[in-house]
Every structure is written in C-alpha cells, then in structure tokens.
C-alpha atoms as a PDB file:
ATOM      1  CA  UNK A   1      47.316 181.179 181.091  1.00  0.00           C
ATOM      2  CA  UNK A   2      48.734 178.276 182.688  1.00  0.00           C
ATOM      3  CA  UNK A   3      52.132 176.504 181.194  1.00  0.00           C
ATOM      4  CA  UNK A   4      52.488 173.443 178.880  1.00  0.00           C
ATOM      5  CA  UNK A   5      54.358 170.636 179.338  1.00  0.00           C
ATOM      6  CA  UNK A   6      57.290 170.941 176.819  1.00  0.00           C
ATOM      7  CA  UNK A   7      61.131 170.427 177.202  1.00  0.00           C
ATOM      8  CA  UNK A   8      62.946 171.340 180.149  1.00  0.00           C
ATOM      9  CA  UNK A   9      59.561 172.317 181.977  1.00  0.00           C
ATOM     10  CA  UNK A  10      59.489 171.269 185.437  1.00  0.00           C
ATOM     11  CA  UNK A  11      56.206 168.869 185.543  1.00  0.00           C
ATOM     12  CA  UNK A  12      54.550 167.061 189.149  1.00  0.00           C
ATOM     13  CA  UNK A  13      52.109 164.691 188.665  1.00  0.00           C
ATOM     14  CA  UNK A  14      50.693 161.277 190.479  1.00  0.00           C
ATOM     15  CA  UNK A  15      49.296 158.565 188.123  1.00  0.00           C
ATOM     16  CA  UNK A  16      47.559 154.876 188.488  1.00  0.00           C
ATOM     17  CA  UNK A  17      47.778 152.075 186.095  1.00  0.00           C
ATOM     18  CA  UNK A  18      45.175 149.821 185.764  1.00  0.00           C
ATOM     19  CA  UNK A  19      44.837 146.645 183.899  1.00  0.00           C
ATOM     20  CA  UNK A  20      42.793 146.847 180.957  1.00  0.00           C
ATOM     21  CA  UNK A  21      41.369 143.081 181.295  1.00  0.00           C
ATOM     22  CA  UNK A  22      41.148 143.077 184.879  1.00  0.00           C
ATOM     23  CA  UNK A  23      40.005 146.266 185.795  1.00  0.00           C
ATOM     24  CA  UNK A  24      42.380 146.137 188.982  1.00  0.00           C
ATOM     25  CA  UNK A  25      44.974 148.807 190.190  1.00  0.00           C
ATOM     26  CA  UNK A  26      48.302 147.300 189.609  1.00  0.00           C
ATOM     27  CA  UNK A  27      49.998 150.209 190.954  1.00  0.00           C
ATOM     28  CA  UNK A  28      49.204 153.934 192.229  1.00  0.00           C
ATOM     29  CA  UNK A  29      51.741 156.630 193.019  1.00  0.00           C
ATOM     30  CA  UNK A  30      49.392 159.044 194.919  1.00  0.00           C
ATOM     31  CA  UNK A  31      52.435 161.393 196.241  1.00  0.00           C
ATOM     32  CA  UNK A  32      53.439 164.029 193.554  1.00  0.00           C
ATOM     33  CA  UNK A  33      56.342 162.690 191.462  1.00  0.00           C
ATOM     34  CA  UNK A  34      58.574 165.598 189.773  1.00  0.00           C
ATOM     35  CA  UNK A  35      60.907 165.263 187.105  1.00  0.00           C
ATOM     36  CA  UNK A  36      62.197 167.455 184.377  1.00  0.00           C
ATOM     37  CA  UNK A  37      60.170 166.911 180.574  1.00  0.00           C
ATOM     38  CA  UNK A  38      62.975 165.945 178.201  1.00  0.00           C
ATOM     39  CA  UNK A  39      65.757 165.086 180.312  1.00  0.00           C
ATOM     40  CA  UNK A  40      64.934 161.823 181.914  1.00  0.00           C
ATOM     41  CA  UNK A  41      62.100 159.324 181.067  1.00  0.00           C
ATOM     42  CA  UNK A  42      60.234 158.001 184.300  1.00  0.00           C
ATOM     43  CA  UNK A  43      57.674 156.651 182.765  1.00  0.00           C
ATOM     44  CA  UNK A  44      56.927 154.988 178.995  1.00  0.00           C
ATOM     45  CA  UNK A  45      57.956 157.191 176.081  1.00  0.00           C
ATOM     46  CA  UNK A  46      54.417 156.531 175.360  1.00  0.00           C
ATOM     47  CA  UNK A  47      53.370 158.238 178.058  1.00  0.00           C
ATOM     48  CA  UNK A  48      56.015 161.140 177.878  1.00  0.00           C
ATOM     49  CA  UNK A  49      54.543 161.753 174.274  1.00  0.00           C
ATOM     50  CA  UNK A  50      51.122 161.900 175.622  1.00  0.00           C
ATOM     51  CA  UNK A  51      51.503 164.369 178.217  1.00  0.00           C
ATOM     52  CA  UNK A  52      53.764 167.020 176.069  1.00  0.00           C
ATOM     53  CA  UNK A  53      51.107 170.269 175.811  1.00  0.00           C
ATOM     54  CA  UNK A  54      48.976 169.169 178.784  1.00  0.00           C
ATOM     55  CA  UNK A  55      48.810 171.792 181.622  1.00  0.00           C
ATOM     56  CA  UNK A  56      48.218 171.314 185.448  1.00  0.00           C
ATOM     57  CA  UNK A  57      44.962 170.201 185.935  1.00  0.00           C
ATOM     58  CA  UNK A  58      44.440 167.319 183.186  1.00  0.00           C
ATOM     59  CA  UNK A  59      44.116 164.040 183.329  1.00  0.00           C
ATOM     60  CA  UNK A  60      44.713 161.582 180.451  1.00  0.00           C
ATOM     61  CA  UNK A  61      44.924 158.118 180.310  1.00  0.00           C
ATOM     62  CA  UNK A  62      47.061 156.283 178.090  1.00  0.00           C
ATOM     63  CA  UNK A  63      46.960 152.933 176.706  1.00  0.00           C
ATOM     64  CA  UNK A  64      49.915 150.568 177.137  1.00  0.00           C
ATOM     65  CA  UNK A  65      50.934 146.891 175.993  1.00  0.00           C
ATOM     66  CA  UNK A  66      53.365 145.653 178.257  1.00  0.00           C
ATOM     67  CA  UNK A  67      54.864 143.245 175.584  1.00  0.00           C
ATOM     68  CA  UNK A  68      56.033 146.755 173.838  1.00  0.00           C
ATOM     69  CA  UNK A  69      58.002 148.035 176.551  1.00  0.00           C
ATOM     70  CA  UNK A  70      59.099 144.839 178.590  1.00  0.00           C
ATOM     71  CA  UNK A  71      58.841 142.091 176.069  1.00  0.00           C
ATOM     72  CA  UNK A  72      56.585 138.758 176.168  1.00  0.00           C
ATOM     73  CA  UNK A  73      57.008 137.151 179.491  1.00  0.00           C
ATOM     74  CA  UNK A  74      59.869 135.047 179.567  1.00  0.00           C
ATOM     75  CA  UNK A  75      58.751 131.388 182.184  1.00  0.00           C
ATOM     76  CA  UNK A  76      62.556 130.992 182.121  1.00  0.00           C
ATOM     77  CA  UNK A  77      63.236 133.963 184.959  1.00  0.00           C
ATOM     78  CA  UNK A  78      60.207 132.052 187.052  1.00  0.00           C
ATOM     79  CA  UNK A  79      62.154 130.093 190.065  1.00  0.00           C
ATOM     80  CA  UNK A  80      60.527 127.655 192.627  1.00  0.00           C
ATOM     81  CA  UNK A  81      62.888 126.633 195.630  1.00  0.00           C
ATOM     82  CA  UNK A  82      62.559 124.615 198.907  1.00  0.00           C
ATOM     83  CA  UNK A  83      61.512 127.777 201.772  1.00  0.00           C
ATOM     84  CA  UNK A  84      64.222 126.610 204.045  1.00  0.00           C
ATOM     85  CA  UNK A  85      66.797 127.350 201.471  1.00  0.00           C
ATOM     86  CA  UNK A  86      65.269 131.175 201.429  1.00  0.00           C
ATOM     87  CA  UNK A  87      66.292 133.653 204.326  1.00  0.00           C
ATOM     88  CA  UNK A  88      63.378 134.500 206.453  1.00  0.00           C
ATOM     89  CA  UNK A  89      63.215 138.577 204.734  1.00  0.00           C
ATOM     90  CA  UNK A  90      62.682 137.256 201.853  1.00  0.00           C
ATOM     91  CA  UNK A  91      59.295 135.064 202.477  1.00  0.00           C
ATOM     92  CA  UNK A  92      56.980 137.601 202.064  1.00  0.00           C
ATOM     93  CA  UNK A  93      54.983 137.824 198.838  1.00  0.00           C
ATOM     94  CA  UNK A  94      55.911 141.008 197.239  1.00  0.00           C
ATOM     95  CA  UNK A  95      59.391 141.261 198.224  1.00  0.00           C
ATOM     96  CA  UNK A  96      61.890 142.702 195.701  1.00  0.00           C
ATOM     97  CA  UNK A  97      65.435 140.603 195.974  1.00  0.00           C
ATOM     98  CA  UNK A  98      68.114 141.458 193.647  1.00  0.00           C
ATOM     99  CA  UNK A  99      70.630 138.417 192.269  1.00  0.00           C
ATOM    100  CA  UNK A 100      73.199 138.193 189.883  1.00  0.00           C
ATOM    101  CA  UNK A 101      74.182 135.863 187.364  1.00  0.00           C
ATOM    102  CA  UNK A 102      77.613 133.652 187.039  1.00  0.00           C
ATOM    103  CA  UNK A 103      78.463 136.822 184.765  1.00  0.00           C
ATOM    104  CA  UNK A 104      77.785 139.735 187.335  1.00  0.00           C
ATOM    105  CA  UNK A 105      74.831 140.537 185.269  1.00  0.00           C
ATOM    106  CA  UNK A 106      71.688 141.598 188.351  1.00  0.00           C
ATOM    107  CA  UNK A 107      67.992 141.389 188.028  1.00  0.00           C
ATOM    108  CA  UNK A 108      65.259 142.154 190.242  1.00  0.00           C
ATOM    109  CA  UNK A 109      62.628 139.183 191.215  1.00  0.00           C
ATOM    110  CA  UNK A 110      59.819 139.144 192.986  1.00  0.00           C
ATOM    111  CA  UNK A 111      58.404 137.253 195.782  1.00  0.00           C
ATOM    112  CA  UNK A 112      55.165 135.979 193.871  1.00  0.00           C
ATOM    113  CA  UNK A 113      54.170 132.801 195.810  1.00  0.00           C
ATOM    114  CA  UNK A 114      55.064 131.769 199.106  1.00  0.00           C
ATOM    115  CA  UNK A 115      53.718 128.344 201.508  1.00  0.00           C
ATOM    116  CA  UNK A 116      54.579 126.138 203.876  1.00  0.00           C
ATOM    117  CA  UNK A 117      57.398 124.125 201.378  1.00  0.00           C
ATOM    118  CA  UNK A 118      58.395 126.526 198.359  1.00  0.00           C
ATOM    119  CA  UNK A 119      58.956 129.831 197.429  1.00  0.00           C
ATOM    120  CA  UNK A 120      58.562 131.505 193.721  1.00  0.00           C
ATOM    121  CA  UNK A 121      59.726 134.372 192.315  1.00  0.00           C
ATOM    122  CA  UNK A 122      59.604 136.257 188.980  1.00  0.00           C
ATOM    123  CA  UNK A 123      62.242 137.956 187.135  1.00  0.00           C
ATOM    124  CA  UNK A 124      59.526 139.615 184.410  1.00  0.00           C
ATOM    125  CA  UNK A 125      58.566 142.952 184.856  1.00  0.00           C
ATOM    126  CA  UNK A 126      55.323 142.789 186.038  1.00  0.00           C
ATOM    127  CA  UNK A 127      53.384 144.645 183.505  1.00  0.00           C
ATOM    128  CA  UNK A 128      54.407 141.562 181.272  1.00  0.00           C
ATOM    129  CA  UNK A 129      52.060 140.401 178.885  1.00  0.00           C
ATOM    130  CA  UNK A 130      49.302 143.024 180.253  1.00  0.00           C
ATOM    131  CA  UNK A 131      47.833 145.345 178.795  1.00  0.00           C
ATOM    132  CA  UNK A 132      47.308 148.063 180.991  1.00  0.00           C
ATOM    133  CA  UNK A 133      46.338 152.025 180.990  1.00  0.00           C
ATOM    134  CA  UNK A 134      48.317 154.670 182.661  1.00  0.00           C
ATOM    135  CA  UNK A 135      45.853 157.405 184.133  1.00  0.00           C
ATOM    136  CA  UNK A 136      47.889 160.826 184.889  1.00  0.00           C
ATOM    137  CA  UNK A 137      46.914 163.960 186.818  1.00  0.00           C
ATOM    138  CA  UNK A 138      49.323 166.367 186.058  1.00  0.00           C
ATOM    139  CA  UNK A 139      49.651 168.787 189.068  1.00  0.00           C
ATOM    140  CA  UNK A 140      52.389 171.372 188.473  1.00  0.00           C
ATOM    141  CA  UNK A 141      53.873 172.492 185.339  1.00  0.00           C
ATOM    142  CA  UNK A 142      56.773 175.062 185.701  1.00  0.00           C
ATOM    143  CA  UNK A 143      60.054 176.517 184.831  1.00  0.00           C
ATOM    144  CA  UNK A 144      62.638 174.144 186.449  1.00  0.00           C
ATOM    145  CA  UNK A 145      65.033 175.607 188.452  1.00  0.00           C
ATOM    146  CA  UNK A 146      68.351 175.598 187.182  1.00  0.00           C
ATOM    147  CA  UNK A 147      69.187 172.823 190.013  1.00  0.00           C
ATOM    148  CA  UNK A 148      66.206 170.733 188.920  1.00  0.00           C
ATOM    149  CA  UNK A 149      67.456 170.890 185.318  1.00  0.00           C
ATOM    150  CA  UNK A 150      70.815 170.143 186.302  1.00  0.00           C
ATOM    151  CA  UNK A 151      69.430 166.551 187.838  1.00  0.00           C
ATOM    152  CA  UNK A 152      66.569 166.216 185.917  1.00  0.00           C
ATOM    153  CA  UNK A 153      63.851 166.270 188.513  1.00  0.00           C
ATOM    154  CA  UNK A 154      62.901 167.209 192.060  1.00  0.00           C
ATOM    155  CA  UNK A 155      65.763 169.029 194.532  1.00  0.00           C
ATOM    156  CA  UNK A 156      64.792 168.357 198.311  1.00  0.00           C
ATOM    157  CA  UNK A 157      65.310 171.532 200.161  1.00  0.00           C
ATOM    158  CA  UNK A 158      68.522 171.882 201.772  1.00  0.00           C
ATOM    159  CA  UNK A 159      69.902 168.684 199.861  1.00  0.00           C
ATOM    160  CA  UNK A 160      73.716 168.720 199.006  1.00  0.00           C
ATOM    161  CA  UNK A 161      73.845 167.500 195.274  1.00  0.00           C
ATOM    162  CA  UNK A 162      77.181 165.932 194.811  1.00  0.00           C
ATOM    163  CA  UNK A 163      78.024 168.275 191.016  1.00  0.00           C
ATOM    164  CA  UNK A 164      80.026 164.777 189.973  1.00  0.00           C
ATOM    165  CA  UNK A 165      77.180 162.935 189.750  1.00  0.00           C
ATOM    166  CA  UNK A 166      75.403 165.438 187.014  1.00  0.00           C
ATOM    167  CA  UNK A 167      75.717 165.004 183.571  1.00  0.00           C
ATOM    168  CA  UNK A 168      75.347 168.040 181.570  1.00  0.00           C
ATOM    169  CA  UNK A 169      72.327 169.466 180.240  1.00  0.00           C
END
C-alpha cells in the first residue's frame, strides 16, 4: 500500500497552473519539486489542504482566485519609464528586477512591456486578479529523512547544510 501525504511526509511532485478564463499555461514546473508536508508551504494553503491523503500517482487540480492569496491588483506598483533610463539586462520582457523603497522595504517587478521608447514593469504578483487552477502530479510520497525534515524539503547529495540556518522541527 503506497503512503499518504500527511505531516512530516517527504512529498515530490511537478504541477501546472492554468488560467481558468484563458485556458493558457501561466506557469509549469515539470522537474520534481520536494518539500516536507507540514513544515513549509510552497505552494497555496489551498493547495497544501488538497493534496493531504493523496498518494504518488494522483493528480488533482485545484481551483484558485488569485485575489485570495495576492490581493486585487494594485495599478499603483505599474511603472512606465523612458528605455534609456533602464540598464540594457533589464529590457527584456520577463525579467525579474528587485527595488527598494525610500524605507528599505524590496519588491520584485517584472519586465511586462518593452519598445523602442519605454519600459513597464509590474510589482503585482502575477496571478493577480486571475483565477487560475493548479493541476498536481504527485510523484513520491515518503518518510523524510531526518536531514530533509530538519530543512523542510529536498537535501542535494553531498550538500553541506550550514545547522545555523535550521530552525527546529
């Protein structure tokens, strides 16, 4: 009988989220992710409540409003500049840049909209004002080790795991 996902269970999976209106793939991860059930959230609590009792081999899809998890979008993190005020890496559409506010607060944009005179760039999360649906193949569900429960997911062989940087379990 194969295990259940349930606390401190060491589960892979790969997942794709689609938006609902759209039909398009917003995002895939197609390489196994691992983490540890119950000691870090990688994904929606939504979709960590889903998946607790599923065993390797299912797939479920779960539905998701953006405006839940990330709030409406907000027009006021949209920016337009001149593109020769914009270093060359960062006129690509796509591009992540990290900035910081006059109070040393950071946020990730993205490169949205790039042409010949301006550049744009969004501070929302992109699943914004979507509604979307997570779809989840769970591939391995198994003890974690007692490394992988220590840091709450995946433990490249022959990495050195600095013990400072755990938190307890």
């Amino acid at each position: 009988m194969s295990e259940s996902i349930r606390a401190g269970k060491f589960v892979e999976l790969t997942y794709q989220v689609t938006d609902r209106k759209t039909g398009h793939v917003l995002t895939r991860v197609e390489f196994p992710l691992g983490y540890v059930h119950g000691h870090n959230e990688i994904l929606a609590p939504s979709v960590h409540q889903q998946l607790e009792g599923k065993a390797a081999g299912d797939v479920i899809e779960v539905a998701i409003d953006g405006n839940q998890i990330f709030g409406p979008r907000d027009e006021s993190l949209v920016f337009t500049d001149a593109i020769e005020n914009v270093p060359e890496e960062y006129r690509q559409v796509g591009t992540s840049i990290l900035m910081e506010n006059d109070r040393g607060q950071t946020r990730s944009f993205l490169v949205t909209q790039v042409d010949d005179e301006k550049l744009t760039v969004d501070g929302n999360n992109p699943l914004c004002g979507r509604a979307v649906v997570f779809r989840l193949e769970i591939l391995t569900v198994r003890e974690a080790t007692e490394e992988e429960a220590r840091t709450g997911g995946a433990v490249p062989a022959g990495a050195d795991v600095d013990p400072s940087l755990l938190r307890p379990v």
